[in-house]
C-alpha atoms as a PDB file:
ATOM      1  CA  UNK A   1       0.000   0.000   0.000  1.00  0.00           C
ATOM      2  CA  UNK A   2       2.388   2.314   0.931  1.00  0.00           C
ATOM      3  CA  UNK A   3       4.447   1.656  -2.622  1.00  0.00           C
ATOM      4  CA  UNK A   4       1.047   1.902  -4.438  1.00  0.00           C
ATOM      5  CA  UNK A   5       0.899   5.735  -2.831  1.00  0.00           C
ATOM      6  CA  UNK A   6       4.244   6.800  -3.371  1.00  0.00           C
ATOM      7  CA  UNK A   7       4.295   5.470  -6.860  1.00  0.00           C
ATOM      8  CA  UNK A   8       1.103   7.631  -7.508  1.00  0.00           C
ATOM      9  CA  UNK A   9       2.225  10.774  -6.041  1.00  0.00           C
ATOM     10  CA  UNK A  10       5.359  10.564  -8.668  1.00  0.00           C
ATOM     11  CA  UNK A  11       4.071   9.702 -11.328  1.00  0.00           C
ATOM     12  CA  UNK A  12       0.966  12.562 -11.235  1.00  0.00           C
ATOM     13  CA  UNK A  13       2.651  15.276  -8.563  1.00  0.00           C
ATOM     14  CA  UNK A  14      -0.558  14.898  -6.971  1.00  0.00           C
ATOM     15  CA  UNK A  15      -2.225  13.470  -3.843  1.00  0.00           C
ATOM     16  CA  UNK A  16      -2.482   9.854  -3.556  1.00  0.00           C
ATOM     17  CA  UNK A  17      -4.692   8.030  -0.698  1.00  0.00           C
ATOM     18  CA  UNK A  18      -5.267   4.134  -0.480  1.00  0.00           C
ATOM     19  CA  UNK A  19      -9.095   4.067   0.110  1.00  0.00           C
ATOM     20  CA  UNK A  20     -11.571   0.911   0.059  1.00  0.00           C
ATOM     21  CA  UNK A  21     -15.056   1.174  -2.109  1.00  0.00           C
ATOM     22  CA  UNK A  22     -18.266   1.027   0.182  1.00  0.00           C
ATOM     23  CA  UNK A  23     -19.668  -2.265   0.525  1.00  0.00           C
ATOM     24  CA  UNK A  24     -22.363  -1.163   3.068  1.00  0.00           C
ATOM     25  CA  UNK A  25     -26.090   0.108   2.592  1.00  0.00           C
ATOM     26  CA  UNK A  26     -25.526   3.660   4.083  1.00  0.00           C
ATOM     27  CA  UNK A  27     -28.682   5.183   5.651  1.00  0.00           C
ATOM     28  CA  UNK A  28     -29.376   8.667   7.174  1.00  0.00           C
ATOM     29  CA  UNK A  29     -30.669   8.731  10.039  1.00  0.00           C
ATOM     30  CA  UNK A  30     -31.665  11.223  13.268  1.00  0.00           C
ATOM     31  CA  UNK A  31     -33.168  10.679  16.434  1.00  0.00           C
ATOM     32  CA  UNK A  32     -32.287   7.209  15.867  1.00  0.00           C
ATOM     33  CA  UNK A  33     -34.914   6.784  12.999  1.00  0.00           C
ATOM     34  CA  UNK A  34     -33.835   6.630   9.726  1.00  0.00           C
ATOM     35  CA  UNK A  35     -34.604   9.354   6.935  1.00  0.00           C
ATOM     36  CA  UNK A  36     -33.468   7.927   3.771  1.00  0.00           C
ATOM     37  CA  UNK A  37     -31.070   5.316   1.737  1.00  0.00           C
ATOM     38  CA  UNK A  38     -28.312   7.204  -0.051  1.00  0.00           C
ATOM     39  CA  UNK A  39     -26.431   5.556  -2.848  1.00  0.00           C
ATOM     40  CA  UNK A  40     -22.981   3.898  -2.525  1.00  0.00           C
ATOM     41  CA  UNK A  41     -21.900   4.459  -6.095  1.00  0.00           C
ATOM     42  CA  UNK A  42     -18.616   6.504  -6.212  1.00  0.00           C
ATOM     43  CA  UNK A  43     -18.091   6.018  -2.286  1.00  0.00           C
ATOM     44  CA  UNK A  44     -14.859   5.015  -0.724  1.00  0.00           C
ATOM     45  CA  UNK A  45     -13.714   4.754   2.891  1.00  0.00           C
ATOM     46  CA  UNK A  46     -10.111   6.829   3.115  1.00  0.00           C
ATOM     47  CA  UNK A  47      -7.175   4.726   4.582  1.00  0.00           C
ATOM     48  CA  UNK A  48      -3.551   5.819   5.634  1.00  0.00           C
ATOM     49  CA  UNK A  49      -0.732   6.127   4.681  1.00  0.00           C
ATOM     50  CA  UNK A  50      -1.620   9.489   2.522  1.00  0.00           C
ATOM     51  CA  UNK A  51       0.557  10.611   0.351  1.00  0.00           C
ATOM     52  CA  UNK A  52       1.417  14.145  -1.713  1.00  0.00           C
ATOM     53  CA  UNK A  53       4.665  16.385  -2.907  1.00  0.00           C
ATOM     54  CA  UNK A  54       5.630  17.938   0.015  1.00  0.00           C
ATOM     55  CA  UNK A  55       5.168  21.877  -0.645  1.00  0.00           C
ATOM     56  CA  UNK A  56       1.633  21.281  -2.235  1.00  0.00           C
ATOM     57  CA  UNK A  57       0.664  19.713   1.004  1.00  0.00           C
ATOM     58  CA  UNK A  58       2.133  22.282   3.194  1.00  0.00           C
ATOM     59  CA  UNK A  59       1.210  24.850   1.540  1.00  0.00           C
ATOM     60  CA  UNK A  60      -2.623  23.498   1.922  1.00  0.00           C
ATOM     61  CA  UNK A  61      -2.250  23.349   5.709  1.00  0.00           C
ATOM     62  CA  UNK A  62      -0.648  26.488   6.132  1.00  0.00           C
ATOM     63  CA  UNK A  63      -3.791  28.208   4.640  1.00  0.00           C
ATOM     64  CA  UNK A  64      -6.253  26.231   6.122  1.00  0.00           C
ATOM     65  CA  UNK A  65      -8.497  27.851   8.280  1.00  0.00           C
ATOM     66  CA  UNK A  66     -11.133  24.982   8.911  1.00  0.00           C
ATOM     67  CA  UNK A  67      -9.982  22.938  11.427  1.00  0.00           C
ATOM     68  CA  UNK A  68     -13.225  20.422  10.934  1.00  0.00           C
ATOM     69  CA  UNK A  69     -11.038  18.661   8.234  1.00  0.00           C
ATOM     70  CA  UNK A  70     -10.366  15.210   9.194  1.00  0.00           C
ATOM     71  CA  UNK A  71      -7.741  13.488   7.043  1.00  0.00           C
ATOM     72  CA  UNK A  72      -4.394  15.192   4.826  1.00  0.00           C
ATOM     73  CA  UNK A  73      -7.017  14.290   1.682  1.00  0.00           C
ATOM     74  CA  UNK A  74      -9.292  16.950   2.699  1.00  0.00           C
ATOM     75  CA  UNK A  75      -6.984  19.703   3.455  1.00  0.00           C
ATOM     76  CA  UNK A  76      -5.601  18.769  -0.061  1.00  0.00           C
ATOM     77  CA  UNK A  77      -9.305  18.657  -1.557  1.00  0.00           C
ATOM     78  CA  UNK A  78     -10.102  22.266  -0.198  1.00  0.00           C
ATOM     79  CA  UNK A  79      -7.076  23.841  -1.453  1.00  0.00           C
ATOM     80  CA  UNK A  80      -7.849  22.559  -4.657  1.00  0.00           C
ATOM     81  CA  UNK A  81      -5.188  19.895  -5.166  1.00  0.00           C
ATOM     82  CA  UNK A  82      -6.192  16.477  -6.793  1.00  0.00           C
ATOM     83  CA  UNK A  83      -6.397  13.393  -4.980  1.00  0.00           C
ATOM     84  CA  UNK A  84      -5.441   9.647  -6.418  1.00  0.00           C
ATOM     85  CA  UNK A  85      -6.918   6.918  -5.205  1.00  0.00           C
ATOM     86  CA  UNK A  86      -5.180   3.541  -4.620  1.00  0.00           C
ATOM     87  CA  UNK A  87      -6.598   0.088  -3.634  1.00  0.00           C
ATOM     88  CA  UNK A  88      -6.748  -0.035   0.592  1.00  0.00           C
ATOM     89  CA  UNK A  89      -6.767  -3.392   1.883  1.00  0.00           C
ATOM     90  CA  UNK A  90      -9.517  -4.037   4.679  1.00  0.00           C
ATOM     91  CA  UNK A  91      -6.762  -5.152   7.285  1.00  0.00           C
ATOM     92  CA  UNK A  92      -5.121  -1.761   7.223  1.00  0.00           C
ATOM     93  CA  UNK A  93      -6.763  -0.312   9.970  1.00  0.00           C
ATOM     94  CA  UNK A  94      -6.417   3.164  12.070  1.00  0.00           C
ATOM     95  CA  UNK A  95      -6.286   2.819  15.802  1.00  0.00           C
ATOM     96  CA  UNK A  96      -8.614   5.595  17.094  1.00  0.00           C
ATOM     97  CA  UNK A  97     -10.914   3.935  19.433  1.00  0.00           C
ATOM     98  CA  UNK A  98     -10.902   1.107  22.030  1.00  0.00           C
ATOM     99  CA  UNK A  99     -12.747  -1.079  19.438  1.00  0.00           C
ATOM    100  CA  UNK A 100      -9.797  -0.761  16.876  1.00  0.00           C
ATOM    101  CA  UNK A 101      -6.966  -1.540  19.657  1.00  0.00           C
ATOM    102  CA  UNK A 102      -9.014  -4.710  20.310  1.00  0.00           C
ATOM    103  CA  UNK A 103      -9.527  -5.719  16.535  1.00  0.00           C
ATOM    104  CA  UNK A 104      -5.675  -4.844  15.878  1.00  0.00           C
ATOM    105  CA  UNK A 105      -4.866  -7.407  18.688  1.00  0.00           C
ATOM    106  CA  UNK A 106      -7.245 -10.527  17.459  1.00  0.00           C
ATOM    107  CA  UNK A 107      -5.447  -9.929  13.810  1.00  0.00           C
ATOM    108  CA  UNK A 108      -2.096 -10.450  15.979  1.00  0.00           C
ATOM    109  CA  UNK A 109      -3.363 -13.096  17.740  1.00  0.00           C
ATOM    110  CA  UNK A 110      -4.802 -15.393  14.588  1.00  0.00           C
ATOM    111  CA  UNK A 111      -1.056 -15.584  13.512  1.00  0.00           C
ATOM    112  CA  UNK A 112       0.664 -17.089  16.762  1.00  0.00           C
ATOM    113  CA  UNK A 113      -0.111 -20.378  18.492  1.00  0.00           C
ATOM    114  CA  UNK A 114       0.427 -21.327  21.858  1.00  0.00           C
ATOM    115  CA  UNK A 115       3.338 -24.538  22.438  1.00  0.00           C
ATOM    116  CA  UNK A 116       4.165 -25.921  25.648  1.00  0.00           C
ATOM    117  CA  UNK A 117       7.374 -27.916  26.683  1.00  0.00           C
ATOM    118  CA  UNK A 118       8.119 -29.842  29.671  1.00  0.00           C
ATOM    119  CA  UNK A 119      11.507 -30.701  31.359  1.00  0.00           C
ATOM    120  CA  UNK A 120      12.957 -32.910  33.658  1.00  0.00           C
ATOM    121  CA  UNK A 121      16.327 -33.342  35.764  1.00  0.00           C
ATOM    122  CA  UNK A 122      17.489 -35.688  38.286  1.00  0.00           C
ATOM    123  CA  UNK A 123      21.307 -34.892  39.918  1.00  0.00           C
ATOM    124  CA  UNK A 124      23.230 -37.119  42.588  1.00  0.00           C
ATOM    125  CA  UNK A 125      24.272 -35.710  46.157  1.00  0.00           C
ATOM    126  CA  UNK A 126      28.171 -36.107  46.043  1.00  0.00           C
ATOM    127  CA  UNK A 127      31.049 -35.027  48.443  1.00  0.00           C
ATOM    128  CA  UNK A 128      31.301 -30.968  48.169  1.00  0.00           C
ATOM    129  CA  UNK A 129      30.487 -27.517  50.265  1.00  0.00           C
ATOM    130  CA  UNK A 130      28.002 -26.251  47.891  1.00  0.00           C
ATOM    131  CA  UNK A 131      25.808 -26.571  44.852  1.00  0.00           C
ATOM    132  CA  UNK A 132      23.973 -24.727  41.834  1.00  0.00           C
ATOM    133  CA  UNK A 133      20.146 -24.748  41.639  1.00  0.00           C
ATOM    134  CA  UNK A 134      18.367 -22.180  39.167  1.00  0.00           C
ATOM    135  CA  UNK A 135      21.346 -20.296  38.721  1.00  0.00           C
ATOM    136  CA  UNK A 136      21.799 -19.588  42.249  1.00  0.00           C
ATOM    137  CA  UNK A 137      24.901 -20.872  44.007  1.00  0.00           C
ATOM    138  CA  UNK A 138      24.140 -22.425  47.471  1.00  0.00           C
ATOM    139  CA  UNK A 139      26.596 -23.363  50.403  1.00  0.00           C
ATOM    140  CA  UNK A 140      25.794 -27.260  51.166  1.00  0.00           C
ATOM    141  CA  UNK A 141      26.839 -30.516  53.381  1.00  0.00           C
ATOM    142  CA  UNK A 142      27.133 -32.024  49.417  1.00  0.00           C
ATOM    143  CA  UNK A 143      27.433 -30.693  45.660  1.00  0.00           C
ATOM    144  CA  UNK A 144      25.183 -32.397  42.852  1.00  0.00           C
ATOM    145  CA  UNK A 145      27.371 -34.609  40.576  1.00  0.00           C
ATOM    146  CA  UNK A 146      27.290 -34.243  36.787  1.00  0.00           C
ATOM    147  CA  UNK A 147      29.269 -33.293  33.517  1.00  0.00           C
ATOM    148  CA  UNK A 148      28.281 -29.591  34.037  1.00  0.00           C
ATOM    149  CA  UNK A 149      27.957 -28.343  36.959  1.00  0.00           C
ATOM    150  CA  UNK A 150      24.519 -30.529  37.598  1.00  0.00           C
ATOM    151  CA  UNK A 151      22.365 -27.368  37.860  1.00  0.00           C
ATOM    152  CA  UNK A 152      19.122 -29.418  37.776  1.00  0.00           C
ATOM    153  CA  UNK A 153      17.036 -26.541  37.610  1.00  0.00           C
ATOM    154  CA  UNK A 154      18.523 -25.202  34.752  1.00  0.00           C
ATOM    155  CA  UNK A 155      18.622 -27.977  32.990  1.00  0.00           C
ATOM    156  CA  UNK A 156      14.837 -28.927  33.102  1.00  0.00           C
ATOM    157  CA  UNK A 157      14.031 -25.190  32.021  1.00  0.00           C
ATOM    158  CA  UNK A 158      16.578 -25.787  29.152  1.00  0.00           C
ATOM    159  CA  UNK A 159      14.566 -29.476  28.664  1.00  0.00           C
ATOM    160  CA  UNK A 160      11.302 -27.243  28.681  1.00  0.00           C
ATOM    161  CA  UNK A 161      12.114 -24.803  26.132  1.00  0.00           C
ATOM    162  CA  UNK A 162      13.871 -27.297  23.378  1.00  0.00           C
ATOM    163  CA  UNK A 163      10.417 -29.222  23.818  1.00  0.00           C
ATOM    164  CA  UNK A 164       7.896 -26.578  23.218  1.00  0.00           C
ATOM    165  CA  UNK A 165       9.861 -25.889  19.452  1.00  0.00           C
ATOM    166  CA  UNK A 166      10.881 -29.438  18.914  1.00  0.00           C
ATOM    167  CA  UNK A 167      14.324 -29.205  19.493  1.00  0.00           C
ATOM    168  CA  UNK A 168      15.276 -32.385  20.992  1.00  0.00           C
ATOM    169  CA  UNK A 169      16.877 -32.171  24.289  1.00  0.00           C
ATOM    170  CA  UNK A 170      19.656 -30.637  26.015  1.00  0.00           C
ATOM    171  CA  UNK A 171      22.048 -34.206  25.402  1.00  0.00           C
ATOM    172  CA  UNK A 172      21.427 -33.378  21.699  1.00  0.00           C
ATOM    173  CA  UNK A 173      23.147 -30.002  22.324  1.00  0.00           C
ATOM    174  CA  UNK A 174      25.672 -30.482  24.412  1.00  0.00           C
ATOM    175  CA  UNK A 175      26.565 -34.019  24.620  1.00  0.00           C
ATOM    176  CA  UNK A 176      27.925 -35.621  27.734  1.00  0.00           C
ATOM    177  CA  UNK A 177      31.021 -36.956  25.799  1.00  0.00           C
ATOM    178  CA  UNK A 178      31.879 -33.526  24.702  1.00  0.00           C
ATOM    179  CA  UNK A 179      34.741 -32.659  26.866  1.00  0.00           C
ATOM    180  CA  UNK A 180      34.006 -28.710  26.242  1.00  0.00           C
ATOM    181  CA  UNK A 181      31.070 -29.213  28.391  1.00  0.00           C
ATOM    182  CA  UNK A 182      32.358 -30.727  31.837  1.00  0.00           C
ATOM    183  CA  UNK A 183      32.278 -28.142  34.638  1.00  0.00           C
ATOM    184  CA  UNK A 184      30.454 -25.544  32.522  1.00  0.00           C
ATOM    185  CA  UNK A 185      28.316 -22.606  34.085  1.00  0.00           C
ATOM    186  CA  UNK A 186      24.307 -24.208  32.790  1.00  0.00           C
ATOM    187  CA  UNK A 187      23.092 -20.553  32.321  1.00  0.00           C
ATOM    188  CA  UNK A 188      24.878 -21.715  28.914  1.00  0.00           C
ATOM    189  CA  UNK A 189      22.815 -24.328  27.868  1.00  0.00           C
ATOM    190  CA  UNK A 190      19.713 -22.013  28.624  1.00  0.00           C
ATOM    191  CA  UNK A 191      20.609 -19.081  27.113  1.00  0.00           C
ATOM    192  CA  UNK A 192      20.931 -21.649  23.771  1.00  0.00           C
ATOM    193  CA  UNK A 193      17.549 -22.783  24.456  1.00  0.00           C
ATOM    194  CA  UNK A 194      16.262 -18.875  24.642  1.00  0.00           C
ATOM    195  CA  UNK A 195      18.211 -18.584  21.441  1.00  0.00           C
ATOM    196  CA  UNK A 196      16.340 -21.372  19.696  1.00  0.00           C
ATOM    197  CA  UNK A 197      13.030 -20.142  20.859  1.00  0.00           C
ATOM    198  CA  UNK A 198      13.640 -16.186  19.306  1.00  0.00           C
ATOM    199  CA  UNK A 199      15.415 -17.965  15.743  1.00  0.00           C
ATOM    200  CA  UNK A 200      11.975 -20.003  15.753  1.00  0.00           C
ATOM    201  CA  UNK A 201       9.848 -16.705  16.045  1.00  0.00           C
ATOM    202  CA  UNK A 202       8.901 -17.588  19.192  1.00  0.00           C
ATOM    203  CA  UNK A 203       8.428 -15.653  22.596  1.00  0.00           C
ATOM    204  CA  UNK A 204       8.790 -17.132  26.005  1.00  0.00           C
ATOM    205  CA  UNK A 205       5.464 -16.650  28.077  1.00  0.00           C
ATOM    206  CA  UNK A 206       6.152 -18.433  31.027  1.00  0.00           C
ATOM    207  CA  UNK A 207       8.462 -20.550  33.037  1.00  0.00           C
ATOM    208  CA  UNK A 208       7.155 -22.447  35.690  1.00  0.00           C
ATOM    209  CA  UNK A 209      10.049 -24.478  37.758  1.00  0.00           C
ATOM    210  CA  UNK A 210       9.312 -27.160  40.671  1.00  0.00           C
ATOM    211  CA  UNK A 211      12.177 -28.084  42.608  1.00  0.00           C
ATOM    212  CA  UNK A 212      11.948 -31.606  44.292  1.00  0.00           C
ATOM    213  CA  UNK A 213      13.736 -32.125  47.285  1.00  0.00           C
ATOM    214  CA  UNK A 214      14.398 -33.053  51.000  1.00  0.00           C
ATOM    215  CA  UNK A 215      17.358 -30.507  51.376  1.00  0.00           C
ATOM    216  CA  UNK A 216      18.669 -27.408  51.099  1.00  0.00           C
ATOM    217  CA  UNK A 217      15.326 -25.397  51.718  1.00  0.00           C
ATOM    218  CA  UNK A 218      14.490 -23.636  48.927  1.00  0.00           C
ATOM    219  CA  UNK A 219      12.729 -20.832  50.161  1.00  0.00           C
ATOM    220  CA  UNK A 220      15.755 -18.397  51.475  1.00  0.00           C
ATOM    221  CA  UNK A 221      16.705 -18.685  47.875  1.00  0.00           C
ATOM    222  CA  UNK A 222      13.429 -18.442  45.910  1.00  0.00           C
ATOM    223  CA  UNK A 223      14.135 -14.915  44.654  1.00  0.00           C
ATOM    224  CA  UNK A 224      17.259 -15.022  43.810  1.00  0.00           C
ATOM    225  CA  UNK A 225      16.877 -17.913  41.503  1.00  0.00           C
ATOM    226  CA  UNK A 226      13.414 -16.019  40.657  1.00  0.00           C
ATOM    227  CA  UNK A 227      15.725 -13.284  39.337  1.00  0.00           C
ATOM    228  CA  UNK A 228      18.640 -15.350  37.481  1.00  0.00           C
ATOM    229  CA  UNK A 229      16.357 -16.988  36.016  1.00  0.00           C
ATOM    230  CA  UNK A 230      14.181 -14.150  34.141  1.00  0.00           C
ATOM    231  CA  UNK A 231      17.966 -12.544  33.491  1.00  0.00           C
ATOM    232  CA  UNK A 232      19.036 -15.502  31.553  1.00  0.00           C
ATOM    233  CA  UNK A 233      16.297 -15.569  29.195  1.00  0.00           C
ATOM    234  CA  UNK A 234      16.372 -11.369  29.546  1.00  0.00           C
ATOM    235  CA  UNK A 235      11.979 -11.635  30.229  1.00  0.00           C
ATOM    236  CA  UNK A 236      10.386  -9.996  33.326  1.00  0.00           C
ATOM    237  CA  UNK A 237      10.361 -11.855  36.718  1.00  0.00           C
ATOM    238  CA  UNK A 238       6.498 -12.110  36.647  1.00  0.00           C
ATOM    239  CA  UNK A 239       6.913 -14.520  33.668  1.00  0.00           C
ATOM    240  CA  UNK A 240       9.052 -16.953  36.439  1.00  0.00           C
ATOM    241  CA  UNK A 241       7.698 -19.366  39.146  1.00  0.00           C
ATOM    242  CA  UNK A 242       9.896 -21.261  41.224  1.00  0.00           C
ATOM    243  CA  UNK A 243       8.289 -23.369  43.736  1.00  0.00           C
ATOM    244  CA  UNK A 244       9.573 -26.088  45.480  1.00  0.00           C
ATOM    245  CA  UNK A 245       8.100 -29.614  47.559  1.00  0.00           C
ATOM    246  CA  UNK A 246       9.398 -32.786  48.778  1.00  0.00           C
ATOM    247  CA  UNK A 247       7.776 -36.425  48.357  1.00  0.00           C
ATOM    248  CA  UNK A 248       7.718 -37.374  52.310  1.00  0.00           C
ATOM    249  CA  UNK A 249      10.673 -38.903  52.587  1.00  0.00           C
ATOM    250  CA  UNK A 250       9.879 -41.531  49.888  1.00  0.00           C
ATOM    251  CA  UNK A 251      12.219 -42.377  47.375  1.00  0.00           C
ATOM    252  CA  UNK A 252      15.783 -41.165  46.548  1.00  0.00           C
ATOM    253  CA  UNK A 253      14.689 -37.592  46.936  1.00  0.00           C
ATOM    254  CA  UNK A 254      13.220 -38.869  50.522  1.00  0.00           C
ATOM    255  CA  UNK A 255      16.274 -40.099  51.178  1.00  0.00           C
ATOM    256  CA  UNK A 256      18.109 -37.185  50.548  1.00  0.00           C
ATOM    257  CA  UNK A 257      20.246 -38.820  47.528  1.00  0.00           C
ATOM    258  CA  UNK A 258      20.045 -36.014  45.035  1.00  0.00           C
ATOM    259  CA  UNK A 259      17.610 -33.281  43.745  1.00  0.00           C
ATOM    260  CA  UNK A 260      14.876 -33.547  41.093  1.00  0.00           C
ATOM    261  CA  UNK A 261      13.933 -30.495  38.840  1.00  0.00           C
ATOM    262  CA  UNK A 262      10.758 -30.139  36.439  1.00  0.00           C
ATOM    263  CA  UNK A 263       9.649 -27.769  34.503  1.00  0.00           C
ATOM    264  CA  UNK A 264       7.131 -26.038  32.182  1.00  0.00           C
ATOM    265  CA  UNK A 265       7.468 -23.506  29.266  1.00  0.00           C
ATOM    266  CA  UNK A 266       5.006 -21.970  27.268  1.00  0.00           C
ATOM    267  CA  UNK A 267       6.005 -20.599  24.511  1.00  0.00           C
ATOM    268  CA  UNK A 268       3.648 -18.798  21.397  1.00  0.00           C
ATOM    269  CA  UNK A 269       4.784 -18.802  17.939  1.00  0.00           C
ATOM    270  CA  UNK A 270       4.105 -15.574  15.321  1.00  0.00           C
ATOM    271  CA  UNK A 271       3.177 -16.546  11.796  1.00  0.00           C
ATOM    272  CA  UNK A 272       3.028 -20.770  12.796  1.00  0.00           C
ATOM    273  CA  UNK A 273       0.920 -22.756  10.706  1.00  0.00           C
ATOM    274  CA  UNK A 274       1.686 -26.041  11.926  1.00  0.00           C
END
């Protein structure tokens, strides 16, 4: 649309408007009766982008007294310029009222879908002073064995996230046998996973992280990993939940063998058709 205008306005040195015939039966009405049917013929509903040569259209506004005018067209039209018109296109709407903010938003809305992705992470207790969970470093009786450095958290976020595109899972990205990866920071392996999402045109909605375990306790550290973990994937903290529960002492978790991490992403898509 835009081209169609500014293709007009050089090839006449006139006005050029995109504009859309009417369709409707327009009626007259008053007092909420109406007075009469008028024709359609020759009608057209003005759109934007409006285009002219510059000094004709400033020089139109700059002697323009009637301030009832309500589009560039009609300043033009009074000052005696003529105005082009160009196919519209009945998606190209103005935002003016409520009604067209809430239009413009279900026309954004039929192009995305809504994917969700689910993770999972078990680590081992092993002989240490501290451990990483979400990010967050944490002074313990034990560390969490692993290639990396066993963030469990992490790594059922990361999980979470290759699911909801179809990405496989974090093994596929960063293999265990890959040297590169022992002792490495798992902030890594998620910010990948972020990276995946945005190439796929997608947009994170909503983490939601449960922590399964007997000890540490969770809770003096909620926020923090609250925070790392909306930093990470750069979204606000009110798109995070970390929560956290144990199984009553039943299984390894019970007996305080290791940690288990699961998670949920939801992810929507812009422009998916699958």
């Amino acid at each position: 649309i835009i081209s169609a205008v500014i293709a007009r306005v050089r090839e006449t040195n006139e006005g050029a408007i995109p504009a859309l015939a009417v369709s409707d039966t327009l009626k007259r009405g008053k007092a909420g009766v109406i007075e009469e049917t008028l024709s359609r013929d020759g009608l057209y509903r003005a759109q934007t982008p409006q285009g002219f040569p510059y000094p004709l259209i400033l020089a139109a506004h700059e002697k323009s007294a009637d301030h009832a005018l309500t589009d560039d067209a009609a300043v033009a039209e009074a000052a005696g310029l003529k105005v082009h018109l160009v196919p519209g296109d009945e998606e190209n709407i103005k935002l003016t009222t409520a009604q067209d903010f809430t239009r413009a938003q279900r026309m954004f809305m039929r192009d995305t879908t809504t994917r969700t992705g689910m993770g999972y992470d078990v680590h081992r207790f092993q002989a240490g002073d501290h451990l990483w969970l979400a990010g967050v470093k944490i002074p313990h009786g034990f560390g969490l064995k692993g290639h990396s450095d066993a963030d469990a958290g992490l790594h059922a976020i990361t999980d979470a996230l290759l699911g909801a595109i179809g990405a496989g899972d974090i093994g596929d990205h960063f293999p265990p046998s890959d040297a590169q990866w022992e002792n490495a920071s798992s902030d890594i392996f998620l910010k990948h996973a972020a990276g995946l999402v945005a190439e796929a045109g997608g947009k994170i909605e909503n983490i939601d992280l449960t922590i399964i375990c007997e000890t540490p306790k969770i809770a003096p550290h909620r926020a923090a990993m609250k925070a790392r973990v909306a930093e990470i994937l750069a979204i606000s903290q009110e798109r995070v939940s970390i929560k956290a529960t144990t199984t009553e002492q039943l299984g390894f978790t019970g007996r305080r063998e290791g940690i288990a991490a699961q998670a949920v992403a939801t992810v929507t898509m812009c422009g998916d058709e699958r």
